[in-house]
PDB file of N, CA and C in Angstrom:
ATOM      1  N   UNK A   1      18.200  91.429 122.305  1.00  0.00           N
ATOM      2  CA  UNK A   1      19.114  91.826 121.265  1.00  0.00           C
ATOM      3  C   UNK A   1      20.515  91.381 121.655  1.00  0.00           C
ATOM      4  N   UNK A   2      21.166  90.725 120.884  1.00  0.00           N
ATOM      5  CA  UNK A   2      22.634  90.087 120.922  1.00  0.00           C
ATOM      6  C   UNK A   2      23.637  91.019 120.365  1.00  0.00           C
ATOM      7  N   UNK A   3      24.815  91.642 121.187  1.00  0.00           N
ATOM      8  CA  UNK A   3      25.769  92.702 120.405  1.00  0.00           C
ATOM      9  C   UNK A   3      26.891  92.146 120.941  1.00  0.00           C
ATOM     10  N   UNK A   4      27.819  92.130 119.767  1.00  0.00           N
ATOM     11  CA  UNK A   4      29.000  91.608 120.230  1.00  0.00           C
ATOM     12  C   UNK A   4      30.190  92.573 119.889  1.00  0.00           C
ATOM     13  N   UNK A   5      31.385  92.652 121.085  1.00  0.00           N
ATOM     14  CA  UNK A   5      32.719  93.252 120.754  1.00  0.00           C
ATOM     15  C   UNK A   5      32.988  93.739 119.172  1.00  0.00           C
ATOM     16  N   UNK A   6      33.890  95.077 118.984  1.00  0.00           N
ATOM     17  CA  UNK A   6      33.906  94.634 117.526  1.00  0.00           C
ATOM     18  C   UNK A   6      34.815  93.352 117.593  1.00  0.00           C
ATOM     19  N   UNK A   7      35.088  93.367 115.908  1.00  0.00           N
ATOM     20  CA  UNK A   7      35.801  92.335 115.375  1.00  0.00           C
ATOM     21  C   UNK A   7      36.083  92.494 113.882  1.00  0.00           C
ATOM     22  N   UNK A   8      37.049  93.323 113.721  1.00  0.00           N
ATOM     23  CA  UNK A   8      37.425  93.853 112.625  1.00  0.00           C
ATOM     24  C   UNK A   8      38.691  92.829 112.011  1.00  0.00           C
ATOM     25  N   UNK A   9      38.259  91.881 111.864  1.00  0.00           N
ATOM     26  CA  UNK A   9      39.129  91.113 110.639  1.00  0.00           C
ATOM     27  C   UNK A   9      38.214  90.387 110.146  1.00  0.00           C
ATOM     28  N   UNK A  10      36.846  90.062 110.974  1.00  0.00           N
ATOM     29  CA  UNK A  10      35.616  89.376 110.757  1.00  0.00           C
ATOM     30  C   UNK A  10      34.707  90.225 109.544  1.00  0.00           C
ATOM     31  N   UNK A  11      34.209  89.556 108.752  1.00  0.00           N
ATOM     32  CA  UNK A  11      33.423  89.745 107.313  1.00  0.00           C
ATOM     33  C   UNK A  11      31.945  89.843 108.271  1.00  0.00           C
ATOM     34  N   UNK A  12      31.162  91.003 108.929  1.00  0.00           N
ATOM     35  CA  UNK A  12      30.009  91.366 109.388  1.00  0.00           C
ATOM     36  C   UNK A  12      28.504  90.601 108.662  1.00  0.00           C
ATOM     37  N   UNK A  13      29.073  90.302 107.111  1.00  0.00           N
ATOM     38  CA  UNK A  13      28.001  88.937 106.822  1.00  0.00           C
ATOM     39  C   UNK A  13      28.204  88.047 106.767  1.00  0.00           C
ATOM     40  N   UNK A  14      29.012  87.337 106.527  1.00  0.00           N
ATOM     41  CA  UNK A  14      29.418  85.998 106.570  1.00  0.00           C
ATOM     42  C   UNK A  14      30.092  85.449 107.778  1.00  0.00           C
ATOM     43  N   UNK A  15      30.945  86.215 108.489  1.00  0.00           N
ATOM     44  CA  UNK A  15      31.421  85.533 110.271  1.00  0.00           C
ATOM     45  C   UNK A  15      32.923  85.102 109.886  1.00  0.00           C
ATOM     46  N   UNK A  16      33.567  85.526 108.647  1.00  0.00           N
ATOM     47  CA  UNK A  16      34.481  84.571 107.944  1.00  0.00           C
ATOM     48  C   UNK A  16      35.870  85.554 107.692  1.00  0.00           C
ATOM     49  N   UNK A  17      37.103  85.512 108.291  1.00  0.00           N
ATOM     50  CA  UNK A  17      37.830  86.331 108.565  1.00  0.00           C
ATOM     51  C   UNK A  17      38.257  86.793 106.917  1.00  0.00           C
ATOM     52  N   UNK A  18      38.248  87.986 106.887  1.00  0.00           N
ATOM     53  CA  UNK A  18      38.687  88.766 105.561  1.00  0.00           C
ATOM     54  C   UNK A  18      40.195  88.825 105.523  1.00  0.00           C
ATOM     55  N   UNK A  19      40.409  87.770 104.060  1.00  0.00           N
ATOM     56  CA  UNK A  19      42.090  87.611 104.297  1.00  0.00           C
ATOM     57  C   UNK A  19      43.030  88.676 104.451  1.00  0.00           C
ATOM     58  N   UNK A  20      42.569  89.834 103.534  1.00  0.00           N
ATOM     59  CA  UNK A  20      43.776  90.545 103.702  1.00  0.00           C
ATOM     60  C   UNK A  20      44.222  91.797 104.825  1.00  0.00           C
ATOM     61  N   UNK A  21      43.380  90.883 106.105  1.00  0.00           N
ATOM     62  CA  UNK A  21      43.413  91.711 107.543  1.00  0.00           C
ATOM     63  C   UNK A  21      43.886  90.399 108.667  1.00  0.00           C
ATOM     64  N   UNK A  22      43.457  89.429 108.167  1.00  0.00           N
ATOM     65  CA  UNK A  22      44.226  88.292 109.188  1.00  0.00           C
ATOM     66  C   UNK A  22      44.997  87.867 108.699  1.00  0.00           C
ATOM     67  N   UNK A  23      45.678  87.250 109.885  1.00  0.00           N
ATOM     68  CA  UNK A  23      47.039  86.293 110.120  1.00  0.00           C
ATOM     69  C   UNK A  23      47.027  85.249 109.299  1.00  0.00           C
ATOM     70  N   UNK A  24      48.584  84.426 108.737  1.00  0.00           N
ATOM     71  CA  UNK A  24      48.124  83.075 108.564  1.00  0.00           C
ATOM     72  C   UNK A  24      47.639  82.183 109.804  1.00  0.00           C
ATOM     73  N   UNK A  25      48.492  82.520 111.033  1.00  0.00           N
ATOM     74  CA  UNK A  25      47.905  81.760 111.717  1.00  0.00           C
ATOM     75  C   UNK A  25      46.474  81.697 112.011  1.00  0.00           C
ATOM     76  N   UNK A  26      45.707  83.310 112.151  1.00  0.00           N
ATOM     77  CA  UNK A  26      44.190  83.037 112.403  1.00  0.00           C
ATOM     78  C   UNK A  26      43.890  82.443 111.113  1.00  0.00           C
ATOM     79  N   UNK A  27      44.190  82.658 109.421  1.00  0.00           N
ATOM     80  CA  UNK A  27      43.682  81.962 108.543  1.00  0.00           C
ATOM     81  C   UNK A  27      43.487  80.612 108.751  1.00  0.00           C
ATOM     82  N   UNK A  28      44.769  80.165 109.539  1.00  0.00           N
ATOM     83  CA  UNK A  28      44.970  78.489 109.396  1.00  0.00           C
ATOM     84  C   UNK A  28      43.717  77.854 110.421  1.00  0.00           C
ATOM     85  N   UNK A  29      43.983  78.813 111.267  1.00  0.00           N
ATOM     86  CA  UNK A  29      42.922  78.345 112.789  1.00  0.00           C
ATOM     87  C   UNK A  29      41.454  77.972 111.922  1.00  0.00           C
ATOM     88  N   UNK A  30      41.151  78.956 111.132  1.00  0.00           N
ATOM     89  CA  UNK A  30      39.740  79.113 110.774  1.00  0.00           C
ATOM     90  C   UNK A  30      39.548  77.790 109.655  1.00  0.00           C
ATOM     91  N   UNK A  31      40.758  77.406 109.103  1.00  0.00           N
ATOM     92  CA  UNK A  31      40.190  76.217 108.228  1.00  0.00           C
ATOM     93  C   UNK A  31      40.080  75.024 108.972  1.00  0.00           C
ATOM     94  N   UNK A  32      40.844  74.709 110.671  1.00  0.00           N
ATOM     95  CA  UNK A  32      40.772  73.947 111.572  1.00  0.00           C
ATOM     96  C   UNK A  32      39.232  74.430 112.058  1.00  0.00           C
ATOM     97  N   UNK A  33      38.906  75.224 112.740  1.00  0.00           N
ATOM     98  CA  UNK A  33      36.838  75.790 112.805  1.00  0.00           C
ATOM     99  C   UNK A  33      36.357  74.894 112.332  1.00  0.00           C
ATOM    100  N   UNK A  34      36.408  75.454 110.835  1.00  0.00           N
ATOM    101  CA  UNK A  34      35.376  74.658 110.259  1.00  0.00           C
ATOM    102  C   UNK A  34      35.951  73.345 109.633  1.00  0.00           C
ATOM    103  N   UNK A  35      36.874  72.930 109.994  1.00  0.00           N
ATOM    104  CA  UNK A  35      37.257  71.690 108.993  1.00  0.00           C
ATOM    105  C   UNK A  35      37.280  70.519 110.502  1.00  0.00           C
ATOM    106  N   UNK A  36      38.620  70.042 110.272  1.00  0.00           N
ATOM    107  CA  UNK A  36      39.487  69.035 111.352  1.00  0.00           C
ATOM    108  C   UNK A  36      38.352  69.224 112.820  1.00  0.00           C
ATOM    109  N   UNK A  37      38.564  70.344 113.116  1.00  0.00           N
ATOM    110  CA  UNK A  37      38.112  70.732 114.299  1.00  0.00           C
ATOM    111  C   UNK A  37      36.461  70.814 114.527  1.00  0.00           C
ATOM    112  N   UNK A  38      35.773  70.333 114.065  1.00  0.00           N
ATOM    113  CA  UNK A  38      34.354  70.380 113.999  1.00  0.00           C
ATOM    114  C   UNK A  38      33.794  71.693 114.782  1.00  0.00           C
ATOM    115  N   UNK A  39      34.362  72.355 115.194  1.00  0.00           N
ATOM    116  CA  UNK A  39      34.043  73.368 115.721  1.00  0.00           C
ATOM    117  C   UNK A  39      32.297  73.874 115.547  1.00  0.00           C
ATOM    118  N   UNK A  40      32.532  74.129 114.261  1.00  0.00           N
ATOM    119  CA  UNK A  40      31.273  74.971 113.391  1.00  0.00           C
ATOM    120  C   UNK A  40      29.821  74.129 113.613  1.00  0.00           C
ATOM    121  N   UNK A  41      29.866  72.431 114.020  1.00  0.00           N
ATOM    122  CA  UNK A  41      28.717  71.691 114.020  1.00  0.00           C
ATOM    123  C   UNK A  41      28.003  72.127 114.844  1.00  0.00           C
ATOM    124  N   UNK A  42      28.468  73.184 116.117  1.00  0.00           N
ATOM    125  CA  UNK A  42      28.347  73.706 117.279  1.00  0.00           C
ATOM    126  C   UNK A  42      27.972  75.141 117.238  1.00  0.00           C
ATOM    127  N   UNK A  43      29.059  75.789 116.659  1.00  0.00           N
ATOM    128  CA  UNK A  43      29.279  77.131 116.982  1.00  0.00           C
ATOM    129  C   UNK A  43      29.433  77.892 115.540  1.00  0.00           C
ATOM    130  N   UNK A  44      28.129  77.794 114.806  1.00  0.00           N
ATOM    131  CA  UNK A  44      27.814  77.990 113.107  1.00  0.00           C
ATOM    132  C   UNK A  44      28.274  79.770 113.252  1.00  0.00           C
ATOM    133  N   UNK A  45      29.122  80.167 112.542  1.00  0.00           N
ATOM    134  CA  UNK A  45      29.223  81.506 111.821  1.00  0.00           C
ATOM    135  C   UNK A  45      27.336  82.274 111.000  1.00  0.00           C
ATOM    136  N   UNK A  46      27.128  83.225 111.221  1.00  0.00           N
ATOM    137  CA  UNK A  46      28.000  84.234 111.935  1.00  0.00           C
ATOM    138  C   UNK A  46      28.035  84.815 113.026  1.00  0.00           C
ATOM    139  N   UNK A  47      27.017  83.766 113.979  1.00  0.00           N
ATOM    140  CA  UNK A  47      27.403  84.663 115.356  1.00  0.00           C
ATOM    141  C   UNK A  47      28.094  83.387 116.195  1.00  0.00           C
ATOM    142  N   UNK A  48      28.097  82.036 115.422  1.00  0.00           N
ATOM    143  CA  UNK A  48      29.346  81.516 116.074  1.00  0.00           C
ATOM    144  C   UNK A  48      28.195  80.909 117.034  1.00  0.00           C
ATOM    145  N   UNK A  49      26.820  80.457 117.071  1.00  0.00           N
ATOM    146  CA  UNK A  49      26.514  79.771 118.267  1.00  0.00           C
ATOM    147  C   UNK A  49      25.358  78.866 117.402  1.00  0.00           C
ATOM    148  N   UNK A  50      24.335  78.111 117.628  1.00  0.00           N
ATOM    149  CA  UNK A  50      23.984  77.299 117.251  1.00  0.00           C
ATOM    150  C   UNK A  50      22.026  77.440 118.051  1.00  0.00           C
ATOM    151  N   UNK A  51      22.429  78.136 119.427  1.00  0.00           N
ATOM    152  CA  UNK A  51      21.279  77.970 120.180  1.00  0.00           C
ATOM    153  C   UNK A  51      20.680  76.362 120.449  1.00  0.00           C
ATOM    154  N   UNK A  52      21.413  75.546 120.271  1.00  0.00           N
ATOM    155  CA  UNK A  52      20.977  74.396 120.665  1.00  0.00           C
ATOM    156  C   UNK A  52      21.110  73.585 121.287  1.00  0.00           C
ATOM    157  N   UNK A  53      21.034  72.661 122.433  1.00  0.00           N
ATOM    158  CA  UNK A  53      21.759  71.909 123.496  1.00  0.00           C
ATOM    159  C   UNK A  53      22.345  70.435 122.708  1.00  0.00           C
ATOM    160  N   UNK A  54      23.366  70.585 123.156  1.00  0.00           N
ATOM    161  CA  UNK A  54      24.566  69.487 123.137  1.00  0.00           C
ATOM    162  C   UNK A  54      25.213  68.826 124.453  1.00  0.00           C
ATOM    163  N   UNK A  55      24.872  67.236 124.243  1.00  0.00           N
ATOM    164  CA  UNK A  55      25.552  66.929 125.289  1.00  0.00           C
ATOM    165  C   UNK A  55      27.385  66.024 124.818  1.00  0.00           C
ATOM    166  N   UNK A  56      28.461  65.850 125.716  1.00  0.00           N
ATOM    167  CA  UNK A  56      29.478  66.275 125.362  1.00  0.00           C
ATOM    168  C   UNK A  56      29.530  64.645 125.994  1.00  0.00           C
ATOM    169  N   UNK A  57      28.588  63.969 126.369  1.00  0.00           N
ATOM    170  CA  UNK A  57      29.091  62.905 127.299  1.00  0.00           C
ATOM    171  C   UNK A  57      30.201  62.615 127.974  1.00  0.00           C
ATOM    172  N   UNK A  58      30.304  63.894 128.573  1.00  0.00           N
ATOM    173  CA  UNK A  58      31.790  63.219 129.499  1.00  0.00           C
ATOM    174  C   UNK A  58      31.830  62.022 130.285  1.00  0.00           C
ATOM    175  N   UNK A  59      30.993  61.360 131.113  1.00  0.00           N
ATOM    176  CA  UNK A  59      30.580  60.352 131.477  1.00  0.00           C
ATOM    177  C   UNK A  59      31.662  59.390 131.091  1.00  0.00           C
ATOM    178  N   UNK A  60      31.661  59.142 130.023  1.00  0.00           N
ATOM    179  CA  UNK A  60      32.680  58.656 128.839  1.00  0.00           C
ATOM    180  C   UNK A  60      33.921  58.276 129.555  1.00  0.00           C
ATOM    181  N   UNK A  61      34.600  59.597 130.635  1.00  0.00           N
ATOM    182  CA  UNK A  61      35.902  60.079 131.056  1.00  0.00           C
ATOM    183  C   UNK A  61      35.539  59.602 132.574  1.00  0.00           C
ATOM    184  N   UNK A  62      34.821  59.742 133.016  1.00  0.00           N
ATOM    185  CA  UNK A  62      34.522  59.640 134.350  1.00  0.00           C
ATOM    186  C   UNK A  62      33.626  58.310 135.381  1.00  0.00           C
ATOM    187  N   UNK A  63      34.576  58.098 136.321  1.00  0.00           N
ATOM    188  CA  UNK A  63      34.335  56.714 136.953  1.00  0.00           C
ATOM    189  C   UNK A  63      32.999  57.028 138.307  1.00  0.00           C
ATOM    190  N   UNK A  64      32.104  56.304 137.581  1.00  0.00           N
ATOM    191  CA  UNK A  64      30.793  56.055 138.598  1.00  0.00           C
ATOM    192  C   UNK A  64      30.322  57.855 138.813  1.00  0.00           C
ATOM    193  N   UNK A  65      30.507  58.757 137.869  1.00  0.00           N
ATOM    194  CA  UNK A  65      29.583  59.977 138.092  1.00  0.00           C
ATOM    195  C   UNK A  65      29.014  60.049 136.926  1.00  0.00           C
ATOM    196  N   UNK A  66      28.044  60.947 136.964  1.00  0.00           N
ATOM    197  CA  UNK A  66      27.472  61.599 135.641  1.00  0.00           C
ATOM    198  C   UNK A  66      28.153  62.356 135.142  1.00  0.00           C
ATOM    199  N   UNK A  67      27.896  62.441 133.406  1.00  0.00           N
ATOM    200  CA  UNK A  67      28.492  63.306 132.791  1.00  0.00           C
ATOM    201  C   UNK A  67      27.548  64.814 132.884  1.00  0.00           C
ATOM    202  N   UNK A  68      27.762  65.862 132.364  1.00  0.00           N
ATOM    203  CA  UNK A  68      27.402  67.137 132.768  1.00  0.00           C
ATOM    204  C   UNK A  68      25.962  67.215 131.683  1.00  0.00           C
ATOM    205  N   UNK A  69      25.355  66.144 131.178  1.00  0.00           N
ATOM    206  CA  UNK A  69      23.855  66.231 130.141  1.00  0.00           C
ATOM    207  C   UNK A  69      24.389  67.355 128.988  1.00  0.00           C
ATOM    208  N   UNK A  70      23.076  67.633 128.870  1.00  0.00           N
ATOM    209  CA  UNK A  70      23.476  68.191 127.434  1.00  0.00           C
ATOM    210  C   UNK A  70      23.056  70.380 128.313  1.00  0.00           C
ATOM    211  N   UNK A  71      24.084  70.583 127.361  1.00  0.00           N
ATOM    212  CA  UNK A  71      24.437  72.153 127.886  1.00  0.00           C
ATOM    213  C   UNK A  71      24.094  72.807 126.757  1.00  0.00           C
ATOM    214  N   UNK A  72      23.187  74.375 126.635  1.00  0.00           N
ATOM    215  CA  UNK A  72      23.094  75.489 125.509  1.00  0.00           C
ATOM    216  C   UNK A  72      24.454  75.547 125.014  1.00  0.00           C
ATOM    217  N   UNK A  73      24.798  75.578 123.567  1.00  0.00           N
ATOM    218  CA  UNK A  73      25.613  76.393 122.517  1.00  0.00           C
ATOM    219  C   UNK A  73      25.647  78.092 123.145  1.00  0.00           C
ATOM    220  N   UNK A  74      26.780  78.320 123.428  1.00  0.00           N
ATOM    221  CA  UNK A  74      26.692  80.040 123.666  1.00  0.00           C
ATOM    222  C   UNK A  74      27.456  80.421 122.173  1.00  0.00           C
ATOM    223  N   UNK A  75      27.333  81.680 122.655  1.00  0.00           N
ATOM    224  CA  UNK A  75      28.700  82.040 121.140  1.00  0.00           C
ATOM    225  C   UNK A  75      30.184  82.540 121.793  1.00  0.00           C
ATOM    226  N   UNK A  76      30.807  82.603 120.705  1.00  0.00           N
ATOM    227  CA  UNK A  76      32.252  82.463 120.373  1.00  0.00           C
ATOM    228  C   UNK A  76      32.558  84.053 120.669  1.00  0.00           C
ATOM    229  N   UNK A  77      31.802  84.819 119.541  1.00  0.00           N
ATOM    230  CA  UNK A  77      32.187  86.016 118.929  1.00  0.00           C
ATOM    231  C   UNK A  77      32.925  86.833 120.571  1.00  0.00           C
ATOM    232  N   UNK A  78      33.642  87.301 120.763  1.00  0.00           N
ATOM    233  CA  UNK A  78      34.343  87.862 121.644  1.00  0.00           C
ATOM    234  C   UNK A  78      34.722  87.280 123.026  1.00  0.00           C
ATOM    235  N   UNK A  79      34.938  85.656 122.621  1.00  0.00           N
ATOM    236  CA  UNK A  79      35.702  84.927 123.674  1.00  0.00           C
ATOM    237  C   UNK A  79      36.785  84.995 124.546  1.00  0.00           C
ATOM    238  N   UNK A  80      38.167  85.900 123.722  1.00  0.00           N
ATOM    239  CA  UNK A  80      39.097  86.080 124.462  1.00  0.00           C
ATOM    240  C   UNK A  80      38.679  86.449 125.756  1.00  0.00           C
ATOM    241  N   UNK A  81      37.441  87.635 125.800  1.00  0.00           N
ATOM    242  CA  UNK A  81      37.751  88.655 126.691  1.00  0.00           C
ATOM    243  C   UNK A  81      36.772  87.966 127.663  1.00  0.00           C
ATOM    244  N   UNK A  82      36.094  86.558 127.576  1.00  0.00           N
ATOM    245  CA  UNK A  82      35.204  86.494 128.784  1.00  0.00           C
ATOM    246  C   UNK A  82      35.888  84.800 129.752  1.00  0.00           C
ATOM    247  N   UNK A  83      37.027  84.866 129.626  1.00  0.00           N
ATOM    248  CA  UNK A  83      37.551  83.611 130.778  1.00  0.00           C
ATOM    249  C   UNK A  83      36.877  83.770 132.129  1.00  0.00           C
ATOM    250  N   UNK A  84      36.790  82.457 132.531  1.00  0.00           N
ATOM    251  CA  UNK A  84      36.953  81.242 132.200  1.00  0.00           C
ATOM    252  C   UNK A  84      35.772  80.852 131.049  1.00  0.00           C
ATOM    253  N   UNK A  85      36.121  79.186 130.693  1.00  0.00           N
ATOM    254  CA  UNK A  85      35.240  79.024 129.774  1.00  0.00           C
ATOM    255  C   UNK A  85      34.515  77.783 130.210  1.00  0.00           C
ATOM    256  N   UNK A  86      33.767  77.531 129.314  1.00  0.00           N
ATOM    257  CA  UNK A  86      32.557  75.972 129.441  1.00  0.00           C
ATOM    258  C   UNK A  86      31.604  76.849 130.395  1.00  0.00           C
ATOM    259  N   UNK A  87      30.682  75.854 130.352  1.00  0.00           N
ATOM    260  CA  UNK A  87      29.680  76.584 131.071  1.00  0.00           C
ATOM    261  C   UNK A  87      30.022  76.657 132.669  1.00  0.00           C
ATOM    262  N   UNK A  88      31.180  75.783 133.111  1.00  0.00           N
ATOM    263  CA  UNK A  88      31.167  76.134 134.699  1.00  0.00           C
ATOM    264  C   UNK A  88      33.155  76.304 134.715  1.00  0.00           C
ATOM    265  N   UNK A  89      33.224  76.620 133.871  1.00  0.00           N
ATOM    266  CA  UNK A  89      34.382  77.871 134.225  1.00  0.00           C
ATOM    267  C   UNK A  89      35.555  76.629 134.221  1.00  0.00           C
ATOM    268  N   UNK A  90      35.586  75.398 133.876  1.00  0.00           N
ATOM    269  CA  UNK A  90      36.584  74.653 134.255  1.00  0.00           C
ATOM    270  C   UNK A  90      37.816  74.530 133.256  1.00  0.00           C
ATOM    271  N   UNK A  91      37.894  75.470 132.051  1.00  0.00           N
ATOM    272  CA  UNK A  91      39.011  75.793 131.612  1.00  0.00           C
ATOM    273  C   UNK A  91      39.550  77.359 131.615  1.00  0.00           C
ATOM    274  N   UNK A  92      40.612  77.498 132.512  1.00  0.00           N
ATOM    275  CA  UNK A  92      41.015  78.692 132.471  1.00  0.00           C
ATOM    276  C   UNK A  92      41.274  79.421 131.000  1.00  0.00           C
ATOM    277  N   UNK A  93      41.720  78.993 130.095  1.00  0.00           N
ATOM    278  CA  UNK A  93      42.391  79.373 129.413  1.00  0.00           C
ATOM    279  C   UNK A  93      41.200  79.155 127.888  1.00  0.00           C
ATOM    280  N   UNK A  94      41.967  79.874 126.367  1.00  0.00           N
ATOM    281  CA  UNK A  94      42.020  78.998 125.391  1.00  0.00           C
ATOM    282  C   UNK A  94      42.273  77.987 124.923  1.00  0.00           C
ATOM    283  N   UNK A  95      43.862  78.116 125.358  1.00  0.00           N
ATOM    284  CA  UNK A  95      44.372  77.178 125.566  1.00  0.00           C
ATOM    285  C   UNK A  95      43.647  76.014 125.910  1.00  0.00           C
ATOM    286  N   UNK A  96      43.786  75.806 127.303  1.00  0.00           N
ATOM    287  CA  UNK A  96      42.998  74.571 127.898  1.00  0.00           C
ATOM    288  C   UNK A  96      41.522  74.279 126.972  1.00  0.00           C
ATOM    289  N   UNK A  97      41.121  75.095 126.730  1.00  0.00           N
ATOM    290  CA  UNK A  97      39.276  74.814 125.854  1.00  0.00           C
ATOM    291  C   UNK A  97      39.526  73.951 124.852  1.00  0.00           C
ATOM    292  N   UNK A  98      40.546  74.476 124.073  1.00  0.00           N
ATOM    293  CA  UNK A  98      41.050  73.875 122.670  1.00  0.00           C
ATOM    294  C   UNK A  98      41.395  72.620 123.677  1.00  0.00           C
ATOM    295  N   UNK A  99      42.261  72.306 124.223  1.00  0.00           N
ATOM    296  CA  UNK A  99      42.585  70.932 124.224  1.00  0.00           C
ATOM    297  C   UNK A  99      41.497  70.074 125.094  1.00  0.00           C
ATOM    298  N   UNK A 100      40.931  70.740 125.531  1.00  0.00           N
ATOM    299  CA  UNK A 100      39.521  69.971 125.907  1.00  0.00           C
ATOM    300  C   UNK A 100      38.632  69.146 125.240  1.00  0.00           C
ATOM    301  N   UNK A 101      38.693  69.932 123.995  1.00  0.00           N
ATOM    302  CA  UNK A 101      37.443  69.540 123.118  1.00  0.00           C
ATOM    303  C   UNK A 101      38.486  68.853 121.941  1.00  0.00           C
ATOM    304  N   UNK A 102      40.104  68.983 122.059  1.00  0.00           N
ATOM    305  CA  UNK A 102      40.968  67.788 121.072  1.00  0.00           C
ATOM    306  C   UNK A 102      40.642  66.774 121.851  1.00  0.00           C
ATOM    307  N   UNK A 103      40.789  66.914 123.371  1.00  0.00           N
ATOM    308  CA  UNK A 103      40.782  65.241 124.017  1.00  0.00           C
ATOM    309  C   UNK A 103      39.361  64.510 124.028  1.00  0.00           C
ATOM    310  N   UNK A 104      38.460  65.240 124.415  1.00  0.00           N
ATOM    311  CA  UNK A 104      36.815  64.907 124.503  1.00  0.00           C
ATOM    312  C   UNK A 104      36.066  64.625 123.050  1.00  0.00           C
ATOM    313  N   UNK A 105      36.666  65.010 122.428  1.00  0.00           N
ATOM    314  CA  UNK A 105      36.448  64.930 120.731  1.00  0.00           C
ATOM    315  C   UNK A 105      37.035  64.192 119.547  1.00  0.00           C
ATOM    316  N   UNK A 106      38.091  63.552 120.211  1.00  0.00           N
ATOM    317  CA  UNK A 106      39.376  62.733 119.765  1.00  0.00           C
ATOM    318  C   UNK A 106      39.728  63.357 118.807  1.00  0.00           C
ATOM    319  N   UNK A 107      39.842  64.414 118.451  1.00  0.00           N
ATOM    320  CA  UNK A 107      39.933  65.420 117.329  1.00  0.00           C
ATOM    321  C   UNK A 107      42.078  65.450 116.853  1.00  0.00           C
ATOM    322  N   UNK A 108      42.361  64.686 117.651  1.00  0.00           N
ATOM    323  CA  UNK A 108      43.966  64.786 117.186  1.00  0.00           C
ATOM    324  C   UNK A 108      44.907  65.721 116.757  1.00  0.00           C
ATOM    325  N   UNK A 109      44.179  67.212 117.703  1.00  0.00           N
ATOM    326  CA  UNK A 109      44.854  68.295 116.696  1.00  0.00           C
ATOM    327  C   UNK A 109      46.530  68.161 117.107  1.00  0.00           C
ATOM    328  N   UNK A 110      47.420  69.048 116.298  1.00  0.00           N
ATOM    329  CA  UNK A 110      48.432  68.611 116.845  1.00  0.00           C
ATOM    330  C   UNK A 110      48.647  69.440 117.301  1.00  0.00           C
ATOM    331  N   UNK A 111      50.393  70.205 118.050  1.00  0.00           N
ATOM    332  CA  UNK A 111      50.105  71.769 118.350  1.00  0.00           C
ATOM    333  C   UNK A 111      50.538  73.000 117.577  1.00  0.00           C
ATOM    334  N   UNK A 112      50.737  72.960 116.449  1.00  0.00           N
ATOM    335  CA  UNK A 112      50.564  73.695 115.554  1.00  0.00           C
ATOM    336  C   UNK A 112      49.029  74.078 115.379  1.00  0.00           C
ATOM    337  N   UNK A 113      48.350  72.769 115.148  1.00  0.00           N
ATOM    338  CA  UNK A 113      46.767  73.314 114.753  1.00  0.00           C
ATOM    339  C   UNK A 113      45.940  74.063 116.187  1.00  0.00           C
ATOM    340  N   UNK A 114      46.306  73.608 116.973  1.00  0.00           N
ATOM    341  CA  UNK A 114      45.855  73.903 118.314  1.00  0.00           C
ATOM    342  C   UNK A 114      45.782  75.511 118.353  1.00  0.00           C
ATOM    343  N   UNK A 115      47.362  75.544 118.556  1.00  0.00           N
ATOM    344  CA  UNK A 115      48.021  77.362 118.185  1.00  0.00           C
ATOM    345  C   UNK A 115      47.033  77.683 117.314  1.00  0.00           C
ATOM    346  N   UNK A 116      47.138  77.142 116.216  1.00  0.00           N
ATOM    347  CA  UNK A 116      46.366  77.854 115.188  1.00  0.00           C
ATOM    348  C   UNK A 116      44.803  78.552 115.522  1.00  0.00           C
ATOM    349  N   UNK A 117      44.265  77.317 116.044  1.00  0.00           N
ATOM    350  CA  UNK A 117      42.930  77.857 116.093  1.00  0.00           C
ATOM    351  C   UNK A 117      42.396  78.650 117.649  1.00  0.00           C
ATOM    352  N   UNK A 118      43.735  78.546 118.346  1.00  0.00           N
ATOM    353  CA  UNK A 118      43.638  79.867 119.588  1.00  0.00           C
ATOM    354  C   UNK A 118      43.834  81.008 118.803  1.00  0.00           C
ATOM    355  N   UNK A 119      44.386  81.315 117.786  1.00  0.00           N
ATOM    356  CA  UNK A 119      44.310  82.322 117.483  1.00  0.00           C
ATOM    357  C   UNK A 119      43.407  82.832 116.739  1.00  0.00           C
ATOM    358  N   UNK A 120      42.666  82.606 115.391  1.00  0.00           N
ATOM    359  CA  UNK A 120      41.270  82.574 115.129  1.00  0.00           C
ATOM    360  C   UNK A 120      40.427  82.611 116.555  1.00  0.00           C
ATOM    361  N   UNK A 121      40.127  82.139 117.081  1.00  0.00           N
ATOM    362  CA  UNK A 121      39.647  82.614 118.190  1.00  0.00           C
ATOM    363  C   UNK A 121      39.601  83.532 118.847  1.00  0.00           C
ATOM    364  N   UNK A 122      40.591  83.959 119.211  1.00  0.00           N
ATOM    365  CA  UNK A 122      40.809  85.592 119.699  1.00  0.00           C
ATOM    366  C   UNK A 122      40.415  86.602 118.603  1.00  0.00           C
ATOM    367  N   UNK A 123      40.647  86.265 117.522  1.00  0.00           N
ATOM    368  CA  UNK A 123      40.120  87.184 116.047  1.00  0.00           C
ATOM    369  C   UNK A 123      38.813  87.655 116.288  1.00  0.00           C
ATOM    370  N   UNK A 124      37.744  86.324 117.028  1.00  0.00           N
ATOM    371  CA  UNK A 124      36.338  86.324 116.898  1.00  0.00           C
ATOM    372  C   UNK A 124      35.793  87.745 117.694  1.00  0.00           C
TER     373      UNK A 124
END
């Protein structure tokens, strides 16, 4: 059985922040989720995980090693509170995650959108 933190700005059927309890900024974050930010191809609402392995090919980035293969989808839903992140802890932060997956993803967020979708995040 899967139980997660509450999350009271979150819509309990849909995974989809109820506007008139969030931020613009978490609003904005959440149209970066699922839009710009591919987020969601990964980490589907409403529990935000996918159960499926993805590999991230870092390889891509890295001279004469392997990249890390393909890793389980965990979920989102109460991320703030479990740092570090990735599966081996190598971003301290939100911060850092988000720009992990702008640079590894060529995703171009800028840092407005970035901000944005650290904060939706913490919402989760």
């Amino acid at each position: 059985m899967i139980d997660f933190p509450p999350a009271p700005k979150l819509d309990p059927i849909t995974g989809h922040l109820i506007k008139g309890q969030a931020t613009e900024a978490e609003l904005r974050g959440e149209q970066i989720f699922f839009g710009k930010g591919q987020c969601s191809s990964c980490h589907a609402a409403p529990l935000y995980m996918d159960n499926q392995m993805h590999d991230l090919h870092l390889e891509r980035f890295l001279k004469n090693e392997p990249g890390d293969g393909p890793m389980k989808t965990f979920s989102l839903r109460g991320i703030k509170d479990s740092p570090p992140y990735l599966h081996d802890g190598r971003c301290f932060t939100l911060e850092d995650t988000v720009e992990f997956f702008n640079l590894v993803q060529q995703l171009r967020l800028n840092g407005q959108e970035k901000s944005d979708l650290v904060a939706f995040l913490r919402a989760l």
